[in-house]
Protein backbone atom coordinates (compact mmCIF):
# COMPACT_ATOMS: atom_id res chain seq x y z
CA UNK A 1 87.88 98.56 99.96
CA UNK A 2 90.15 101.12 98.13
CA UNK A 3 93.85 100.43 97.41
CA UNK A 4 96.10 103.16 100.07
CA UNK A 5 98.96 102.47 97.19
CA UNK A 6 100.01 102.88 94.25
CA UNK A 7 102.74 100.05 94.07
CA UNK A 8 102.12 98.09 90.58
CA UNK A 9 101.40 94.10 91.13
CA UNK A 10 104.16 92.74 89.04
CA UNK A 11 107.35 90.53 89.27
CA UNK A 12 109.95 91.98 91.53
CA UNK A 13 112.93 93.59 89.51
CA UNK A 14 116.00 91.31 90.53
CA UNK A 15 118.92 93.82 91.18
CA UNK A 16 121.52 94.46 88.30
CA UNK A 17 125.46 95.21 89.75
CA UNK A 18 125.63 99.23 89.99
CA UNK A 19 128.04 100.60 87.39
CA UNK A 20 131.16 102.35 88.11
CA UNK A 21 130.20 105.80 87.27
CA UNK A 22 133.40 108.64 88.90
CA UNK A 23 130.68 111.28 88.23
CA UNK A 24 128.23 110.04 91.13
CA UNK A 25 127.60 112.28 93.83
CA UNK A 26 129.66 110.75 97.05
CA UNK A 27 128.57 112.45 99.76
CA UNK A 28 124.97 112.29 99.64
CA UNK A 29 124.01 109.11 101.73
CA UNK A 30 121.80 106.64 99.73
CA UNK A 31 118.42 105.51 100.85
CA UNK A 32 118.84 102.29 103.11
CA UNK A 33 117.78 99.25 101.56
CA UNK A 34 117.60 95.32 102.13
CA UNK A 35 118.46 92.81 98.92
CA UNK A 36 116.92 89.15 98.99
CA UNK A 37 117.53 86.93 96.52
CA UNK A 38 118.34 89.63 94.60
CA UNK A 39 115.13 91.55 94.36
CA UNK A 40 116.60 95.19 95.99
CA UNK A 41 113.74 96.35 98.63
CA UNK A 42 113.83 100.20 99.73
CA UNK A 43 113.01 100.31 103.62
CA UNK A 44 111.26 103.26 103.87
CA UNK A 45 109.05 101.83 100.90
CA UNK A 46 107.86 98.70 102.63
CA UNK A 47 104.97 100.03 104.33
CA UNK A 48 102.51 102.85 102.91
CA UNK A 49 103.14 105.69 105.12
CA UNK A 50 99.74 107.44 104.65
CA UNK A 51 98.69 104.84 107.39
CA UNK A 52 100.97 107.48 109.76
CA UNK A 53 98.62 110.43 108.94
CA UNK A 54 96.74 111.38 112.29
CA UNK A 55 93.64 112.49 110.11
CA UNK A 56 93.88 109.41 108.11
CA UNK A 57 94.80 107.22 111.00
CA UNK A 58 91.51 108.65 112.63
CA UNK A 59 89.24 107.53 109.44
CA UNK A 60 90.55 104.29 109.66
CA UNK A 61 89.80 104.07 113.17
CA UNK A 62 85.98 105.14 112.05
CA UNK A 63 85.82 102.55 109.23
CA UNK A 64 87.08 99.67 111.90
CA UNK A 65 84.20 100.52 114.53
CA UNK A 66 81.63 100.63 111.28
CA UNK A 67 82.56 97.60 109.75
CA UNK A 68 79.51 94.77 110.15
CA UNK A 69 79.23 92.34 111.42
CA UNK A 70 81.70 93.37 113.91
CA UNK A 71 85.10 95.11 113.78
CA UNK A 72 87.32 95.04 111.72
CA UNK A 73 89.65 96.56 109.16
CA UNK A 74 90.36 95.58 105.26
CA UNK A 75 92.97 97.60 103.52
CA UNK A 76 94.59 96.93 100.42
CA UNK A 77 98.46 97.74 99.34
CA UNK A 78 99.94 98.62 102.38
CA UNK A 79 102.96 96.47 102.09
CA UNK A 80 105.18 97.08 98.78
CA UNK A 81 103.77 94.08 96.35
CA UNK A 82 107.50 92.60 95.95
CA UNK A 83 108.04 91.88 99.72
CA UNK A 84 105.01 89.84 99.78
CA UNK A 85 106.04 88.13 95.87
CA UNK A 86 109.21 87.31 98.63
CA UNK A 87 107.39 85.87 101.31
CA UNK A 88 105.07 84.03 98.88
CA UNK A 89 108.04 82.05 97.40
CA UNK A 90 109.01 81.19 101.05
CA UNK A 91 106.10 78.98 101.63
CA UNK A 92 107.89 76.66 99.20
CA UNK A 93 111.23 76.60 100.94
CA UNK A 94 110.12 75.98 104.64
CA UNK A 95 111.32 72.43 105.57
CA UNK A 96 108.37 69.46 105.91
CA UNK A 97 109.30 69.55 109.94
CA UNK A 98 107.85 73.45 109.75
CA UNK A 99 104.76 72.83 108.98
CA UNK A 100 101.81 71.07 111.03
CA UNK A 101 99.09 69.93 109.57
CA UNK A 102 95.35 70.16 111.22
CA UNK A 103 92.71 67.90 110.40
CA UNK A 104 89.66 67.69 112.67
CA UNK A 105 86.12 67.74 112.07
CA UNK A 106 86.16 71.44 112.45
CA UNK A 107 88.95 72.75 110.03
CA UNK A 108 91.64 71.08 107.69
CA UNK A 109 94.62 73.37 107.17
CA UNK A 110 98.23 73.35 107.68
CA UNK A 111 100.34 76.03 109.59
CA UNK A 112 103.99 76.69 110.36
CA UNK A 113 105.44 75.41 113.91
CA UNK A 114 105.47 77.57 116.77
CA UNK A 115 109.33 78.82 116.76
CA UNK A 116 110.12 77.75 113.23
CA UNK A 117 112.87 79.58 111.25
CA UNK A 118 111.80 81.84 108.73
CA UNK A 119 112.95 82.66 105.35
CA UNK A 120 114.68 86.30 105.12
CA UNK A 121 110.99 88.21 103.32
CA UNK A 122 109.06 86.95 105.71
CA UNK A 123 110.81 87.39 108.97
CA UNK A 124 111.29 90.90 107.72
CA UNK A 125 107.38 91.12 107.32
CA UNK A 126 106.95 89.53 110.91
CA UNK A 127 110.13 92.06 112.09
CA UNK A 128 107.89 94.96 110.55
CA UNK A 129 104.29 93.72 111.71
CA UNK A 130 105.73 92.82 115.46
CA UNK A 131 108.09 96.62 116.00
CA UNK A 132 107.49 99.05 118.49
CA UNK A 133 106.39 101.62 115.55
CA UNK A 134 103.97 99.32 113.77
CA UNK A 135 102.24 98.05 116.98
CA UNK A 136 102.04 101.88 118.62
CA UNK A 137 99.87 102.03 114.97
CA UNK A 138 97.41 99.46 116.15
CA UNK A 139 97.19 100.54 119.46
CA UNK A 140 96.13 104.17 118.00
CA UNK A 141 93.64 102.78 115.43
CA UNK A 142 91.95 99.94 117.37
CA UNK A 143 92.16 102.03 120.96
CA UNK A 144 94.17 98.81 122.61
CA UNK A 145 97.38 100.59 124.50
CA UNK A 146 100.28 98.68 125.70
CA UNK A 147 99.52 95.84 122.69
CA UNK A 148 102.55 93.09 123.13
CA UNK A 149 103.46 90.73 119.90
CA UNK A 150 104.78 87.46 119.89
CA UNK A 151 107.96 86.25 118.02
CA UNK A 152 107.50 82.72 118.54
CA UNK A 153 104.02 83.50 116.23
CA UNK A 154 101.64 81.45 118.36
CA UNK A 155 98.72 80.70 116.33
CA UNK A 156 100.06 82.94 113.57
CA UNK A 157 102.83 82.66 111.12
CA UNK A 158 102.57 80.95 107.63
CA UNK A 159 99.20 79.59 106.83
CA UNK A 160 97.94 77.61 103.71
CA UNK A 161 95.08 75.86 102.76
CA UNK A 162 94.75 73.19 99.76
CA UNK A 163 91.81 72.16 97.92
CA UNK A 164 88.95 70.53 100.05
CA UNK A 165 90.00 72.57 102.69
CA UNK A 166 87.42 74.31 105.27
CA UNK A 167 87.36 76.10 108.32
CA UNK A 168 84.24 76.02 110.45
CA UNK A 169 82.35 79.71 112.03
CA UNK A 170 84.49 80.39 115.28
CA UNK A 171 86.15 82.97 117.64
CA UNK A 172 89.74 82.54 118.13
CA UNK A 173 91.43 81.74 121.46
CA UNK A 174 91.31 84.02 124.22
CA UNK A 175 94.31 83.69 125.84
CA UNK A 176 97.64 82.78 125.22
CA UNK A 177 97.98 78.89 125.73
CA UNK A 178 102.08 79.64 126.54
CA UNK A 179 102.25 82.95 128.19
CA UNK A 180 98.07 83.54 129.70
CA UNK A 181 98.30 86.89 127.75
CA UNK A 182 95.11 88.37 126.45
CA UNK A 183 94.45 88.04 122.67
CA UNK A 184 93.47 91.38 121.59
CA UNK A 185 93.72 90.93 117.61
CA UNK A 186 94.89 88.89 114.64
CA UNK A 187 96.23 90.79 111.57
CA UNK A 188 96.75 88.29 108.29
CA UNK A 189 98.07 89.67 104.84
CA UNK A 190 96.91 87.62 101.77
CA UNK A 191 99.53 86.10 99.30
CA UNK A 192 97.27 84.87 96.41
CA UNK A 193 97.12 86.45 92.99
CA UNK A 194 94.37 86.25 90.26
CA UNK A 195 92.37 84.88 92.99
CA UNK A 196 88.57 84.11 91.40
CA UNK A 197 85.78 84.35 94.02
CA UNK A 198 84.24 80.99 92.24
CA UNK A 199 87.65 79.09 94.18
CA UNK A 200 85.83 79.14 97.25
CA UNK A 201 87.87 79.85 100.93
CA UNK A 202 87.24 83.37 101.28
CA UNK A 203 86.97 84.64 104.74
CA UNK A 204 83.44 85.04 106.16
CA UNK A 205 82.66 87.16 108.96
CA UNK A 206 79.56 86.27 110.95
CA UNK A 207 76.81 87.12 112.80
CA UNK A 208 75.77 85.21 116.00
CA UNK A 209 72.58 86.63 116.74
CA UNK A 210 71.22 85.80 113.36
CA UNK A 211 73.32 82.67 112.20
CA UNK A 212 74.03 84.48 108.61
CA UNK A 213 77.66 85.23 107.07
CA UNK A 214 77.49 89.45 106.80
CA UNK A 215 80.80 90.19 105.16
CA UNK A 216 82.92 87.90 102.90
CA UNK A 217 86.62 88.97 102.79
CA UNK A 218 88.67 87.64 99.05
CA UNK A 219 91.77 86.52 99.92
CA UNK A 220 93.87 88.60 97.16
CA UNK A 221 97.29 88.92 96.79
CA UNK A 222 98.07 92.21 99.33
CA UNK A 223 95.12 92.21 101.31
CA UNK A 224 95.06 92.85 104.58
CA UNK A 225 92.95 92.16 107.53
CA UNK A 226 92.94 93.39 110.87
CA UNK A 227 90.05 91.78 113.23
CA UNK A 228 89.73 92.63 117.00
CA UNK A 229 88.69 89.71 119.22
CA UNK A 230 85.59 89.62 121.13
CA UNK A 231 82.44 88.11 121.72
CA UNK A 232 80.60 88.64 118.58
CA UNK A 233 84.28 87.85 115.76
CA UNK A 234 82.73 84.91 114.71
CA UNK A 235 84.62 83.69 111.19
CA UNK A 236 85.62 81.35 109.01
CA UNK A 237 85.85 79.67 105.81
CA UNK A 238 83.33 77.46 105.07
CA UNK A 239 83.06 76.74 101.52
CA UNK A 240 85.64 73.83 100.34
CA UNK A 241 88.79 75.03 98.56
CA UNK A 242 88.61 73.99 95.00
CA UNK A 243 91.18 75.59 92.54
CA UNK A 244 91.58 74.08 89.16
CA UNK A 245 95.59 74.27 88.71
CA UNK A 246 95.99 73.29 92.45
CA UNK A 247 96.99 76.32 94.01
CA UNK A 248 97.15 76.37 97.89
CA UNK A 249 95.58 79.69 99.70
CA UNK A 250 98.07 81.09 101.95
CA UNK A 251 98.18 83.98 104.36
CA UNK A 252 100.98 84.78 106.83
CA UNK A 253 99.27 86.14 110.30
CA UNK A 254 100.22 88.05 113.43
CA UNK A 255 98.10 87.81 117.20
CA UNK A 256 99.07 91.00 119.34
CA UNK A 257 98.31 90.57 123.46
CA UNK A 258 97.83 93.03 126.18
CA UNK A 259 98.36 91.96 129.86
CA UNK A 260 96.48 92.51 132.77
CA UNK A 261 98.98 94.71 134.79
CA UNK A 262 99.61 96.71 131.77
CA UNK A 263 99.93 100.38 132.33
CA UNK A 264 99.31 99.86 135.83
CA UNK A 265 102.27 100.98 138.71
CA UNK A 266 103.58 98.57 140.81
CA UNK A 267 105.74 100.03 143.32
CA UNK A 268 108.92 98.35 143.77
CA UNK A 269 107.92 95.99 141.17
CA UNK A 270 107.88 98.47 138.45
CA UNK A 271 111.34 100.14 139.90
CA UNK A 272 114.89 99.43 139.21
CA UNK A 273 116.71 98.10 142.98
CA UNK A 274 119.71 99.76 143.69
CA UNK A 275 122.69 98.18 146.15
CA UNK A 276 123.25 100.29 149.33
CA UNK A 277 126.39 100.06 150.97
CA UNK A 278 126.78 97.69 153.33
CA UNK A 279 126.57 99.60 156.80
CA UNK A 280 123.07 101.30 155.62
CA UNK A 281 121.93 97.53 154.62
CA UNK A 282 122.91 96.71 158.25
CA UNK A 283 120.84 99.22 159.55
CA UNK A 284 118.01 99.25 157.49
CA UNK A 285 117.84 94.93 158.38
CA UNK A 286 118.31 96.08 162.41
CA UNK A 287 115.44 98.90 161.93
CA UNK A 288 113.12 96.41 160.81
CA UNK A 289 113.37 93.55 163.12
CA UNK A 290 112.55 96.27 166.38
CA UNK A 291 110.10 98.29 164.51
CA UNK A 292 106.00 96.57 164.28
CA UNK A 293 105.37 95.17 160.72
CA UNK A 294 102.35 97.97 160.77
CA UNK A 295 104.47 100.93 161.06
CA UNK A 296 106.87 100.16 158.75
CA UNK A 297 104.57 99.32 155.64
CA UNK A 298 102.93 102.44 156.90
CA UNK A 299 106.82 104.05 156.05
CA UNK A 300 107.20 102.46 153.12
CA UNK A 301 104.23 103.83 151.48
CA UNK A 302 104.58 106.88 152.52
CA UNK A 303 108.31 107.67 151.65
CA UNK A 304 107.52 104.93 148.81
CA UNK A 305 110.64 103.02 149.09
């Protein structure tokens, strides 16, 4: 797993007031940026843009069909390190009635609610992850068209684990318990830095056939996964969560969808309805009550209106 970026892993720079300087150039238009909290992001530095490439796009697409025991995709740096220090902090500030907390017999975690309000980092993450642009990315890499993301963050959203805490070997939903959309993927971006390997609660990817974790996935601090669903995306973490100082593991994590009439046509379905005036309505409503049900579907399809 090679880094795609460059972007050091240090505290954020909080933004100093710009000096009044006469001798600035006015007419040449600034890059556009977003400040939070005062740490000054640059937007067209949020997300590496060698992912854009074709002939790199087309690797990655090579390295996600590879990948054992199934699927999937780990890349590292792809979103600017002081976003995510953003997001990170925002764990801290979500209200007790955001989060839910899971215990069963099968996984003890915690997650935030389906709807919840977001800080500002992370619903600009989510507002990045869920656009038209980034999705038409994952569509081209994982060879899904017409993927759909959900705002509401249905199974995704802020995750964190504390110490003791496991997830048992599964395969996540297949459909969409609100909207019966098909889950095509989940994509989760790590938050935790220094992480040591000894900590337990890294993410282990599965084989059925044989019953033996293949691939273990750290959860560092800018990591990102990206894991098709299907038969064989077995995962989990199994090993208990023990960190000496206390620290929770946390993740925030996207599902994407596809339906089944996508990029199908649909007839009038699929076409905008236009009113007629009133005297061809008249008509048209006349024409049909004389003429046999037969012959005018027959009509219809053929002038297809």
């Amino acid at each position: 797993m090679s880094a795609l970026l460059s972007f050091p892993i240090e505290s954020p720079v909080r933004e100093q007031p710009m000096p009044s300087d006469s001798s600035r150039t006015l007419h040449k238009t600034p890059p556009d940026f977003i400040s939070i909290r005062g740490v000054r992001l640059s937007m067209d530095e949020l997300v590496d843009t060698a992912l854009f490439v074709p002939e790199y796009r087309q690797r990655l697409r090579h390295r996600l069909l590879d990948a054992k025991p199934f699927p999937h995709l780990v890349l590292d740096g792809i979103f600017h390190p002081a976003l995510l220090e953003l997001v990170a902090e925002e764990f801290d500030m979500l209200p007790a009635s955001g989060w839910a907390d899971i215990k069963s017999k099968y996984e003890c975690t915690r997650r935030s609610v389906l709807g919840v309000t977001l800080g500002p980092a992370t619903q600009l993450y989510f507002n990045i992850v869920n656009s038209g642009w980034f999705t038409e990315w994952l569509s081209c890499v994982t060879d899904v068209p017409y993927l759909l993301p959900d705002p509401k963050l249905f199974g995704g959203g802020l995750h964190e684990s504390r110490n003791g805490a496991t997830f048992a070997v599964h395969r996540d939903f297949n459909r969409h318990r609100h909207l019966g959309l098909k889950n095509e993927m989940v994509f989760i971006t790590y938050l935790n830095k220094g992480w040591d390997p000894e900590w337990g609660s890294e993410l282990e990817l599965w084989d059925k056939k044989v019953n033996h974790c293949v691939t273990r996935v750290q959860p560092e601090f800018g990591r990102t996964i990206l894991m098709p669903h299907g038969p064989k995306s077995y995962h989990g973490h199994t090993r208990p969560l023990q960190t000496p100082d206390g620290r929770p593991r946390r993740s925030v994590a996207a599902y994407y969808y596809t339906s089944q009439l996508a990029g199908k046509q649909h007839g009038d379905e699929s076409a905008s309805v236009f009113m007629r005036p009133a005297q061809v309505d008249r008509v048209k409503t006349f024409a049909r009550m004389i003429v046999p049900p037969v012959i005018w579907a027959l009509g219809r399809r053929i002038t297809g209106r």
